[in-house]
Protein backbone atom coordinates (compact mmCIF):
# COMPACT_ATOMS: atom_id res chain seq x y z
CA UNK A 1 -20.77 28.03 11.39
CA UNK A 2 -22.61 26.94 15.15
CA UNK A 3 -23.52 30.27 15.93
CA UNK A 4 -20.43 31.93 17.27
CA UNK A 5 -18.60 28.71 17.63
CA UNK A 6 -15.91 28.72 15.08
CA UNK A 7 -16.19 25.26 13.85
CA UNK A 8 -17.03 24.18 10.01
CA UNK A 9 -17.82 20.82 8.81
CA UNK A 10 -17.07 20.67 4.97
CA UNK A 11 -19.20 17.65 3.81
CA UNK A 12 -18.22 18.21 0.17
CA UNK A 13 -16.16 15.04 -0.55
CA UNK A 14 -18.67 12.72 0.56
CA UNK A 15 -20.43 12.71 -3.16
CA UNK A 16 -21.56 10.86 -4.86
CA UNK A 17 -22.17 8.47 -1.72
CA UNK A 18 -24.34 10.91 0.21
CA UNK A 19 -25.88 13.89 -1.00
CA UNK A 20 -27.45 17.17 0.75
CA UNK A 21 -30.53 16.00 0.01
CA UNK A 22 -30.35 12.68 1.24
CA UNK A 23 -29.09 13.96 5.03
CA UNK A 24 -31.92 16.40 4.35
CA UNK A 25 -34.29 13.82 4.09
CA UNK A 26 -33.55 12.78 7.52
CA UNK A 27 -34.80 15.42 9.03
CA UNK A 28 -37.94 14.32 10.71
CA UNK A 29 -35.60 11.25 12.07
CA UNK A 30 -33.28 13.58 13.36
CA UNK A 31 -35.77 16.30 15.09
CA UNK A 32 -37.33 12.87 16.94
CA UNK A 33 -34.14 11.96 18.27
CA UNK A 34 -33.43 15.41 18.94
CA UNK A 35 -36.88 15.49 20.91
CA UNK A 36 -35.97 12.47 22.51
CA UNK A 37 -32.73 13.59 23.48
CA UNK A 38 -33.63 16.76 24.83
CA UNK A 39 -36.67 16.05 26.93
CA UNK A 40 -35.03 12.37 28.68
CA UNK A 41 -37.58 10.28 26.84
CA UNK A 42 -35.23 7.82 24.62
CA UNK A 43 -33.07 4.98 26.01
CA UNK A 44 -30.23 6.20 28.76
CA UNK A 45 -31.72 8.85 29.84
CA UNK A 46 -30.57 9.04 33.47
CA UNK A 47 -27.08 9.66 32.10
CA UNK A 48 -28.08 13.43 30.55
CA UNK A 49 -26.58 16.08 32.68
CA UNK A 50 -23.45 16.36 30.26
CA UNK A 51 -25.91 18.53 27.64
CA UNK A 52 -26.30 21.19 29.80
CA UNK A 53 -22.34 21.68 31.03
CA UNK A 54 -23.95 25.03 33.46
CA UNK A 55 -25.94 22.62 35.29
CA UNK A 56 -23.23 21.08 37.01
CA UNK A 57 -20.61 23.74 36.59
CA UNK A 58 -20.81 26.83 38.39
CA UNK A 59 -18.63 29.74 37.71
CA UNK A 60 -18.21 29.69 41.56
CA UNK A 61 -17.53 25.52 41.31
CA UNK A 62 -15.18 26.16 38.07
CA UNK A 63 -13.43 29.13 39.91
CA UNK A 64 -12.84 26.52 43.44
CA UNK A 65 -10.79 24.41 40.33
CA UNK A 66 -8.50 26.64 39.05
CA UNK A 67 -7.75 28.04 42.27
CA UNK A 68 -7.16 24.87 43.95
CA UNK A 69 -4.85 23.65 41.06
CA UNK A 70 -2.52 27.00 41.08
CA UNK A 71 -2.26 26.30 44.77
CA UNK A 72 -1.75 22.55 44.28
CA UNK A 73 1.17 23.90 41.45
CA UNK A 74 3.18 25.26 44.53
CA UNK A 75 3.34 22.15 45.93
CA UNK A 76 4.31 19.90 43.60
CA UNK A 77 5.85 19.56 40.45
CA UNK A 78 3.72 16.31 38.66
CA UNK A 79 0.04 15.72 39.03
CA UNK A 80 -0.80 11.59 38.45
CA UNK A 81 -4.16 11.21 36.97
CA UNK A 82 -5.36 8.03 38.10
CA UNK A 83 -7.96 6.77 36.27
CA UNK A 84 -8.90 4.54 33.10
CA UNK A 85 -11.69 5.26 30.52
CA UNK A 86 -13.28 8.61 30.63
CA UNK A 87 -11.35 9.06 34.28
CA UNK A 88 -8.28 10.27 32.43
CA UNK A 89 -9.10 10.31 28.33
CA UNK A 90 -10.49 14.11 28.44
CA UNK A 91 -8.01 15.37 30.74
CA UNK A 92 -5.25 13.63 28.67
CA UNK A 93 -6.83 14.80 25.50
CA UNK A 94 -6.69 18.59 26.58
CA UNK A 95 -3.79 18.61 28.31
CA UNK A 96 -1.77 16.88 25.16
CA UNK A 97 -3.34 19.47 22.71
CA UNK A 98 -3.25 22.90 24.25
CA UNK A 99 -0.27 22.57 27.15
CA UNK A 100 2.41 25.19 26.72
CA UNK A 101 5.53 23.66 26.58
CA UNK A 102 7.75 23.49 30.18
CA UNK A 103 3.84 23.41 31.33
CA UNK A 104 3.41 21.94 35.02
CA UNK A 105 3.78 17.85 34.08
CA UNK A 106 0.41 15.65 34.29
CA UNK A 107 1.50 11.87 34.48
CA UNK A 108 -1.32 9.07 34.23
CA UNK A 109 -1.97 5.52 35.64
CA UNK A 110 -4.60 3.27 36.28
CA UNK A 111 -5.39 2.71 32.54
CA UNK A 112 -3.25 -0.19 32.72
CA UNK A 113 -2.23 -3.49 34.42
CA UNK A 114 1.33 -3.50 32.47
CA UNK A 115 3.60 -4.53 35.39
CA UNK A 116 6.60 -2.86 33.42
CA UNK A 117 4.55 0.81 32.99
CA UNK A 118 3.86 1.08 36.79
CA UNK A 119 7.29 -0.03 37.61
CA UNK A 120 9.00 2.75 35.37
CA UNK A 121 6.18 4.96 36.84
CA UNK A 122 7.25 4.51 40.29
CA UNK A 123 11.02 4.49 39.48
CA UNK A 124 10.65 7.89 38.01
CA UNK A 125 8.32 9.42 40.60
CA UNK A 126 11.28 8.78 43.33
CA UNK A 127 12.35 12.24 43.25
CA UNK A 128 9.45 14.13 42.12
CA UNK A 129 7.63 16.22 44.24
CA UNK A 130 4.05 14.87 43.58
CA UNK A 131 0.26 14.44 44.11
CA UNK A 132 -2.25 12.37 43.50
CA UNK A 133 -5.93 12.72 41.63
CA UNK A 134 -7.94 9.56 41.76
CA UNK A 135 -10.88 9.64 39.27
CA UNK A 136 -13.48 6.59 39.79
CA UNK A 137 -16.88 6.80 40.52
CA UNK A 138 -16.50 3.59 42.47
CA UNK A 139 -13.12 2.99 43.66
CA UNK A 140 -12.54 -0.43 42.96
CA UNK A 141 -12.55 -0.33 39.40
CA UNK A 142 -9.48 -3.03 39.64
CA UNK A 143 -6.34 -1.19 36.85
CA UNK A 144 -7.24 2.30 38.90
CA UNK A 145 -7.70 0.50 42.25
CA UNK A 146 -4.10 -1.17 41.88
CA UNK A 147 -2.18 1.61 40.69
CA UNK A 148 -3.46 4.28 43.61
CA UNK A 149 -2.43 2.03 46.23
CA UNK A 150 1.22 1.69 45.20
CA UNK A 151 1.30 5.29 44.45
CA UNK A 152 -0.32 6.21 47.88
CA UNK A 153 2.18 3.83 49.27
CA UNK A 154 5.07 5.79 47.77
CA UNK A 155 3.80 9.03 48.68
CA UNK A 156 2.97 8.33 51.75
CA UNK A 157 6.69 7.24 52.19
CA UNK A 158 8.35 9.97 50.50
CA UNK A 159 6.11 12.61 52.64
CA UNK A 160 4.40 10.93 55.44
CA UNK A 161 1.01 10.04 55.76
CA UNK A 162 -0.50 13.52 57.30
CA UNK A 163 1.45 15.64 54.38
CA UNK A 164 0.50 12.71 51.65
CA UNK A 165 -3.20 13.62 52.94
CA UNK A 166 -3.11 17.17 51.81
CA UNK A 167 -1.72 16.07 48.42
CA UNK A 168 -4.68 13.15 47.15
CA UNK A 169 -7.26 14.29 45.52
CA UNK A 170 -10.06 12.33 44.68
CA UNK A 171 -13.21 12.88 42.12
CA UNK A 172 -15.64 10.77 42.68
CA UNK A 173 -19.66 9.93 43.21
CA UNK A 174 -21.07 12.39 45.47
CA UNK A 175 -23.09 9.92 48.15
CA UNK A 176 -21.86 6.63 47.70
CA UNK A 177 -19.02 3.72 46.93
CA UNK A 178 -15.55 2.50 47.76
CA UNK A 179 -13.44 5.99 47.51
CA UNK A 180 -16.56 8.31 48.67
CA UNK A 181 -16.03 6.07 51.90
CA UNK A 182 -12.30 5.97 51.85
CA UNK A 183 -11.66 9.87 51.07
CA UNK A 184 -13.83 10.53 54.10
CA UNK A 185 -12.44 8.43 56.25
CA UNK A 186 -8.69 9.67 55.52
CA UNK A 187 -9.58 12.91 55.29
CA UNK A 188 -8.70 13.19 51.20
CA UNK A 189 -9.77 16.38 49.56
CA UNK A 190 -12.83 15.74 47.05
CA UNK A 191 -14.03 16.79 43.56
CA UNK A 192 -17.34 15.15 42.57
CA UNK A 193 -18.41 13.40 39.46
CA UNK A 194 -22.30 14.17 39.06
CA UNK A 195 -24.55 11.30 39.24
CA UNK A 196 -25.89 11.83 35.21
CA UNK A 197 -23.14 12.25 34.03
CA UNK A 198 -21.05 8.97 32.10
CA UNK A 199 -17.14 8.66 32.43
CA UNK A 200 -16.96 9.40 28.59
CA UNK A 201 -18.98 12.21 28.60
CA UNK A 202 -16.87 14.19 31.52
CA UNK A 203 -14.61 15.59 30.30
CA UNK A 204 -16.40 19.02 31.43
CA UNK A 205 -16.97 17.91 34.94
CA UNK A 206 -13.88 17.65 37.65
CA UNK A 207 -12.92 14.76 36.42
CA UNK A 208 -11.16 16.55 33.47
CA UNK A 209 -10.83 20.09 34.54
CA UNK A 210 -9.02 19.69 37.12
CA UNK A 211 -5.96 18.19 35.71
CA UNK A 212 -6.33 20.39 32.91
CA UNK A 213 -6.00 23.15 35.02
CA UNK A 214 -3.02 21.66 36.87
CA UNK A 215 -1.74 21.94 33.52
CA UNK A 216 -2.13 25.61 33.32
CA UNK A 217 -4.65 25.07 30.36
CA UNK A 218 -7.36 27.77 29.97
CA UNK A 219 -10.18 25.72 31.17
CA UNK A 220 -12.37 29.38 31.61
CA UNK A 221 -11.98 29.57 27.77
CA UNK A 222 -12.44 25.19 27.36
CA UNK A 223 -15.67 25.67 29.46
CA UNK A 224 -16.74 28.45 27.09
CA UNK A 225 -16.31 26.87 24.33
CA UNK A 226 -18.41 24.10 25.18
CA UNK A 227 -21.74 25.83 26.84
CA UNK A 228 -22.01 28.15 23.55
CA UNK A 229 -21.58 24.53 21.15
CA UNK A 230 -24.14 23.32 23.56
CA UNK A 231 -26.58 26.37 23.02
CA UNK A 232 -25.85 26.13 19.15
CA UNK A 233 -26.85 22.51 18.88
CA UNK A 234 -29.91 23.04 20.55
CA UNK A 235 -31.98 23.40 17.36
CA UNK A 236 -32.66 19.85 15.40
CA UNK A 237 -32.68 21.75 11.90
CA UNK A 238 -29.82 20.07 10.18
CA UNK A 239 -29.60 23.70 7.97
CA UNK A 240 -28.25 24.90 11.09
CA UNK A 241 -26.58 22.32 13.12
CA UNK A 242 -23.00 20.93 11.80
CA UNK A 243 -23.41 18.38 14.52
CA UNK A 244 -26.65 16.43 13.62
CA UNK A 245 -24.97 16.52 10.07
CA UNK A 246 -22.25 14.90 10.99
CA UNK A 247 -24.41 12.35 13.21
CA UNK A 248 -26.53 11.90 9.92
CA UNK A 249 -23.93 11.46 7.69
CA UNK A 250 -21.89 8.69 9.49
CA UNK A 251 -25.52 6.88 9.48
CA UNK A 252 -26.12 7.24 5.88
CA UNK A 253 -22.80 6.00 5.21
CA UNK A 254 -23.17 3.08 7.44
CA UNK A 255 -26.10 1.52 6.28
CA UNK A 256 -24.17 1.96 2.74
CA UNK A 257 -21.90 -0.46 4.15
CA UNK A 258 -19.01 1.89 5.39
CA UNK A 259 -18.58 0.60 8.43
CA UNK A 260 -15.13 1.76 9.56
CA UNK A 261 -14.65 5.94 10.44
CA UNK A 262 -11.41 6.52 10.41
CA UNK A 263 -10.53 10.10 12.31
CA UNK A 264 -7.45 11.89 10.33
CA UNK A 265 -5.49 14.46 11.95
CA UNK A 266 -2.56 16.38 10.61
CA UNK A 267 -1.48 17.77 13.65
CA UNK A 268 0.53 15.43 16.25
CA UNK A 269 -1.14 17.04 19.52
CA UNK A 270 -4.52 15.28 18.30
CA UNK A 271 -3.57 12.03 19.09
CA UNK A 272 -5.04 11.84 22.38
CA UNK A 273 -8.38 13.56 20.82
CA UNK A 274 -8.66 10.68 18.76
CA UNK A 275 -8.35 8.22 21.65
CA UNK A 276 -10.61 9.91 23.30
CA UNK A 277 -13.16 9.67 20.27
CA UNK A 278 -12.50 6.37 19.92
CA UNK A 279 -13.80 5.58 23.48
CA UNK A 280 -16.56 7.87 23.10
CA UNK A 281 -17.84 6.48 19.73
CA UNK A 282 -16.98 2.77 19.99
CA UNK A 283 -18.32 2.59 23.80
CA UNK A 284 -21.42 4.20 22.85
CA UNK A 285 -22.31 2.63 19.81
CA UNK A 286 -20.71 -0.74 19.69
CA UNK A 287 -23.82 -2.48 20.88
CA UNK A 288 -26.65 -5.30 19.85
CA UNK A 289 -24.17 -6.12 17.01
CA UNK A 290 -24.13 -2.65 15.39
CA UNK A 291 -22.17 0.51 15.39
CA UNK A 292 -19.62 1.89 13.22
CA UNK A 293 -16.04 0.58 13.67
CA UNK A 294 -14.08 3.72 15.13
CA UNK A 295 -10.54 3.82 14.15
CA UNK A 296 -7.75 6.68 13.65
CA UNK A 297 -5.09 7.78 11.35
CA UNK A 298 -2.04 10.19 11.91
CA UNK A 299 -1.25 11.48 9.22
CA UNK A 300 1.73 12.47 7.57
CA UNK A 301 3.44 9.66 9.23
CA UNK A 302 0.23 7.07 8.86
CA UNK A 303 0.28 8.08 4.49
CA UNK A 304 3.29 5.78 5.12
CA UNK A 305 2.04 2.85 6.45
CA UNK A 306 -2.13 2.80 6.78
CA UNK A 307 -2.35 4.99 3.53
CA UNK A 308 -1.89 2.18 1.00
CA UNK A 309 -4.34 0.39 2.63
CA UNK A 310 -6.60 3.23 2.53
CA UNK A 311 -6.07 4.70 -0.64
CA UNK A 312 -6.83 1.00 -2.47
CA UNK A 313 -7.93 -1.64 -0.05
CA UNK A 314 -11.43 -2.59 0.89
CA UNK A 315 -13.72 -0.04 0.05
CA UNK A 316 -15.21 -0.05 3.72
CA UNK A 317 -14.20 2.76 5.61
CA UNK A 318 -15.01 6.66 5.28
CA UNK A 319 -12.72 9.56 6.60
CA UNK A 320 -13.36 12.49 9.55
CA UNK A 321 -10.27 14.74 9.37
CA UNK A 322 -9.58 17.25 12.04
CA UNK A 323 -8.07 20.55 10.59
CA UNK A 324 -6.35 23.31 12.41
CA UNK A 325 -6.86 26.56 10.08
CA UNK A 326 -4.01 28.50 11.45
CA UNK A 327 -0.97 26.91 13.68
CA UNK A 328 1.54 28.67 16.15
CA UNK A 329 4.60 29.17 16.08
CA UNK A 330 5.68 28.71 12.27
CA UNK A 331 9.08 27.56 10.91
CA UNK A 332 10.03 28.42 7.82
CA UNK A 333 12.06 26.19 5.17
CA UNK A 334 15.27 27.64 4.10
CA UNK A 335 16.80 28.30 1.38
CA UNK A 336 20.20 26.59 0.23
CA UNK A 337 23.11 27.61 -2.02
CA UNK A 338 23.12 24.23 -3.26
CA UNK A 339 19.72 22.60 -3.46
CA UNK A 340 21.21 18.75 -2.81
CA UNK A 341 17.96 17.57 -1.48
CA UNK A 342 16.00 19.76 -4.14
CA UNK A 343 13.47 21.54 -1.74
CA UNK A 344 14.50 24.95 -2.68
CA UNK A 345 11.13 25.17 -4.48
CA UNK A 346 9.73 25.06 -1.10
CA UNK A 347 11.95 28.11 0.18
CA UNK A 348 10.48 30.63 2.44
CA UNK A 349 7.18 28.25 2.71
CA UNK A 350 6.16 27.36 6.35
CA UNK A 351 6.25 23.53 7.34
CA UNK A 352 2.78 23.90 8.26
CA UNK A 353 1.98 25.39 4.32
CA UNK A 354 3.31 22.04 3.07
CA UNK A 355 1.55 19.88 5.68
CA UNK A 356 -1.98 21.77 4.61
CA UNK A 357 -1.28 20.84 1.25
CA UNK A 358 -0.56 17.12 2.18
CA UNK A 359 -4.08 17.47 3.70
CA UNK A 360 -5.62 18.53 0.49
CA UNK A 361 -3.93 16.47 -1.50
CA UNK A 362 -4.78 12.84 0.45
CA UNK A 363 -8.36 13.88 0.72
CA UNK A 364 -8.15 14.10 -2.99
CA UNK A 365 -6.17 11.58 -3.41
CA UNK A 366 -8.44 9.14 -0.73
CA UNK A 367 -11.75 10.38 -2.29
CA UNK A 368 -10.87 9.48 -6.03
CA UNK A 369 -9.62 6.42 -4.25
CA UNK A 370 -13.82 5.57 -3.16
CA UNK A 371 -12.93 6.96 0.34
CA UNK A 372 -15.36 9.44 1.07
CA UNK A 373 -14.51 12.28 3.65
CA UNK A 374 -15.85 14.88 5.78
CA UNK A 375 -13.71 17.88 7.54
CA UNK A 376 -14.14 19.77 10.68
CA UNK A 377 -11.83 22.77 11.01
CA UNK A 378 -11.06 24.96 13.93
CA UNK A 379 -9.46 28.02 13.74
CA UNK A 380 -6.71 27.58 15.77
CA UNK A 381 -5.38 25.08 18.32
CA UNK A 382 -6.83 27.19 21.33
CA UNK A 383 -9.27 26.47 24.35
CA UNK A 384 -12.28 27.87 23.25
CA UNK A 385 -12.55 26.21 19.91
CA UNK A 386 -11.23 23.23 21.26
CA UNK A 387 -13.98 23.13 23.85
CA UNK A 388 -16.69 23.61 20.98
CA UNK A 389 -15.31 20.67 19.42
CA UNK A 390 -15.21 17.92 22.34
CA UNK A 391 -19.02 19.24 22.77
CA UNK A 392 -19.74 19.33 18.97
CA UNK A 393 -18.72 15.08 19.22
CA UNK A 394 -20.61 14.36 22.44
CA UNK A 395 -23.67 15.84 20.87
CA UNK A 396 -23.49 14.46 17.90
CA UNK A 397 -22.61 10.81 19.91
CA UNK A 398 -25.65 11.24 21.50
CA UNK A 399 -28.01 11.47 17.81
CA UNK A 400 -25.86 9.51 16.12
CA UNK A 401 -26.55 6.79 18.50
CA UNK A 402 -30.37 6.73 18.72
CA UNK A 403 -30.34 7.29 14.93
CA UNK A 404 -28.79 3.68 15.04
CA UNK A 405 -31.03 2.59 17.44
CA UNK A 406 -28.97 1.72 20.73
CA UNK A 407 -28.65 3.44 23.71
CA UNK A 408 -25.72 5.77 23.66
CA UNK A 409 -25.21 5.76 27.17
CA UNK A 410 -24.40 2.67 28.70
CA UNK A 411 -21.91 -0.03 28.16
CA UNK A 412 -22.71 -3.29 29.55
CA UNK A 413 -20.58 -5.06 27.67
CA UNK A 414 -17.12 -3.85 29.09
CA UNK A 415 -18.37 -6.33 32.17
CA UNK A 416 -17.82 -9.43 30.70
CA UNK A 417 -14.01 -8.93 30.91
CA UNK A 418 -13.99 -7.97 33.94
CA UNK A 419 -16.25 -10.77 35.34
CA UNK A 420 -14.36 -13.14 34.26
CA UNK A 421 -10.88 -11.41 35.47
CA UNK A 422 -12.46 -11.25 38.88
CA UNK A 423 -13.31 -15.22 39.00
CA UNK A 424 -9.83 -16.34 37.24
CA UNK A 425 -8.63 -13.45 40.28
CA UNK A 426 -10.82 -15.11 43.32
CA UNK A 427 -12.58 -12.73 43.76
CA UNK A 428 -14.60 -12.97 46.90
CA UNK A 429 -18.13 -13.55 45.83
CA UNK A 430 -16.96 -14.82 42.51
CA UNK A 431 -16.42 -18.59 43.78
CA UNK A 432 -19.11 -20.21 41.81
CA UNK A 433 -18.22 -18.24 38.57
CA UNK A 434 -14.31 -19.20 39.02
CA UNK A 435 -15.22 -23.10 38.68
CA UNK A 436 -16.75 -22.40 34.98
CA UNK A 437 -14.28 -19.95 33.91
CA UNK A 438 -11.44 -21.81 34.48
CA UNK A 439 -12.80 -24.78 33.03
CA UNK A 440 -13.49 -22.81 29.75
CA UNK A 441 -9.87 -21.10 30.18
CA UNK A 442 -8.48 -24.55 30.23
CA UNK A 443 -10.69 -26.42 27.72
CA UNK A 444 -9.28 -23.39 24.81
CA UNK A 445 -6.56 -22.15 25.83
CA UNK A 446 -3.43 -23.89 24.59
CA UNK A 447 -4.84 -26.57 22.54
CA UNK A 448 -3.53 -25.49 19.32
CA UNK A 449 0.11 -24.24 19.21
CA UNK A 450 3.09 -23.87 17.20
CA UNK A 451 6.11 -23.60 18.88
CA UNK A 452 9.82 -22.86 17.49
């Protein structure tokens, strides 16, 4: 238990690969990186100020959110989150988990190029009453620079340009770049992404609380839940830190040659966390030709498709499963006169009692299979808990990755795409480039086919 954050990790199943003592004997590894971590001396350090979510987040700043998105709810009926990465993962995340249902609708764009998405997207925004939230430290990140000028376009028709004005948001850098410039200069209502802080690692800043407040989410209790994970993870001993175990543990098991995590949920409204872990781990660890492969399940539906391969294919991979103690509302199996489909043994049993055992029965099942497993459970599918947890991975992101040796912070490699989009694009500035990219374009490309 993290103090009086109400998450447990249950590290049981992963014997006999790892033991207590052998994550014990990490210690002195862990408090360096722990050290390192906490006093900006290891590698990224500039990129920090998501550890301490109070330094950026006022209860005055947090309070100018909520406020402005219960206005912002009179006014229109969808919020598009534009934005790719971190700009829209943590919102998206939230929003899909803890939304009520008939919620206020958050819509997203700009995490795509598909020509068919944004063409449905604008089709169906032709009668909604909508606004805009642009999330880009730059503004010219190309998939979110594309998709808010068609949707300013439209809005600005549906509304008019003063009117449109009053409903674009954007969250941005504070001082500089494209949309700092352009917000100013059109008079666009601004949230600010702080400097140290990485698009992965926001979802605490603007950039995800105010769509998740737009949703009518309890960011108060989200916010909560992450400054007291923060203040119980602020101690390297591993006795009293489920997050460094975790961290740890995937490290252990990766230099045993389990390179693949796979993150198991049982619970549909997880899918987004998992994306969002996915970014998280795989853009901060997936560097100098290391890191641990992240990859999800969904389970009941994936036991019927990924679980053969899991329960007796390569013995690479180790599971993280996500469990929800207690889920609300229930519905309870009935019981029929004539038991045709012969589930009257499971009469008066809630779904969610048969889905728990499902969960206890694959770990089983996967661990006898060589899978081994750890669990993190929450007590319920609520905003404070759910906070803890989206701090409980950044942390442990953040020793996990200096445990491996690479700097959790950066990403340089998502560039080369887009380098050689801009040149194949012409680019201005990118004319030199365009002349060798298109002559290794043309020299692969194509040259071995089969065609019906």
């Amino acid at each position: 238990m993290l103090n009086k954050v109400p998450i447990t990790l249950d590290y049981s199943y992963l014997l006999p690969e790892v033991t207590a003592e052998e994550i014990a004997s990490l210690q002195p590894d862990v408090t360096k990186m722990h050290d390192a971590l906490h006093m900006g001396t290891g590698l990224g350090s500039d990129y920090l100020g998501w550890m301490n979510p109070e330094s950026f987040m006022s209860p005055a700043t947090l309070q100018e959110i909520t406020d402005t998105a219960a206005r912002l709810r009179q006014e229109a009926e969808v919020m598009v989150v534009i934005g790719i990465g971190g700009s829209y993962l943590g919102a998206r995340t939230v929003i899909e988990a803890l939304a009520k249902p008939g919620a206020p609708q958050v819509w997203y764009a700009g995490h795509t190029l598909s020509d068919e998405y944004l063409a449905h997207l604008l089709t169906a925004l032709e009668h909604k009453r909508f606004c805009l939230n642009v999330v880009s430290k730059s503004g010219t990140t190309t998939e979110p620079a594309v998709a808010f000028r068609l949707l300013r376009n439209l809005l600005e028709r549906q509304v008019g340009k003063e009117k449109a004005r009053d409903l674009i948001f954007a969250t941005t850098d504070p001082n500089k770049g494209a949309l700092r410039a352009m917000a100013g200069r059109e008079g666009y209502r601004t949230f600010t992404i702080p400097a140290n802080v990485g698009g992965r690692y926001s979802v605490f800043t603007a950039v995800g609380l105010f769509p998740i407040a737009f949703a009518d989410v309890d960011v108060h209790g989200l916010f909560a839940g992450a400054v007291d994970c923060a203040r119980a993870t602020s101690s390297s001993d591993l006795a009293h830190n489920p997050a460094y175990v975790y961290a740890a543990a995937r490290n252990i098991l990766y230099r045993k040659g389990k390179t693949i995590e796979l993150l198991a949920s049982f619970e549909h409204r997880l899918h987004y966390l998992a994306e969002w872990w996915k970014q998280l781990y795989g853009e901060s660890e997936g560097k100098d030709l290391k890191g641990i492969f992240p990859a999800s399940v969904e389970f009941t539906t994936d036991l019927h498709s990924m679980g053969q391969w899991i329960q007796q294919g390569r013995r690479e991979i180790f599971e993280t499963f996500v469990n929800i103690a207690n889920v609300n509302p229930s519905v309870i199996i009935p019981e029929e006169l004539i038991d045709a489909d012969e589930l009257n043994y499971l009469r008066g049993l809630t779904v969610d009692a048969v889905n728990r055992r499902a969960y206890q029965g694959t770990a089983l099942a996967h661990r006898d299979g060589g899978v081994p497993s750890m669990t993190l459970t929450l007590p319920d599918l609520t905003a404070y808990p759910f906070g803890a947890l989206l701090y409980f991975f950044q942390k442990a992101c953040g020793i996990s990755g200096y445990l491996l040796g690479v700097n959790p912070f950066d990403q340089p490699g998502v560039e080369s795409y887009k380098n050689n989009m801009f040149a194949l694009l012409d680019k201005p500035g990118y004319q030199i480039e365009a002349v060798a990219v298109r002559a290794a374009v043309e020299a692969r490309q194509g040259r071995n086919t089969v065609t019906f």
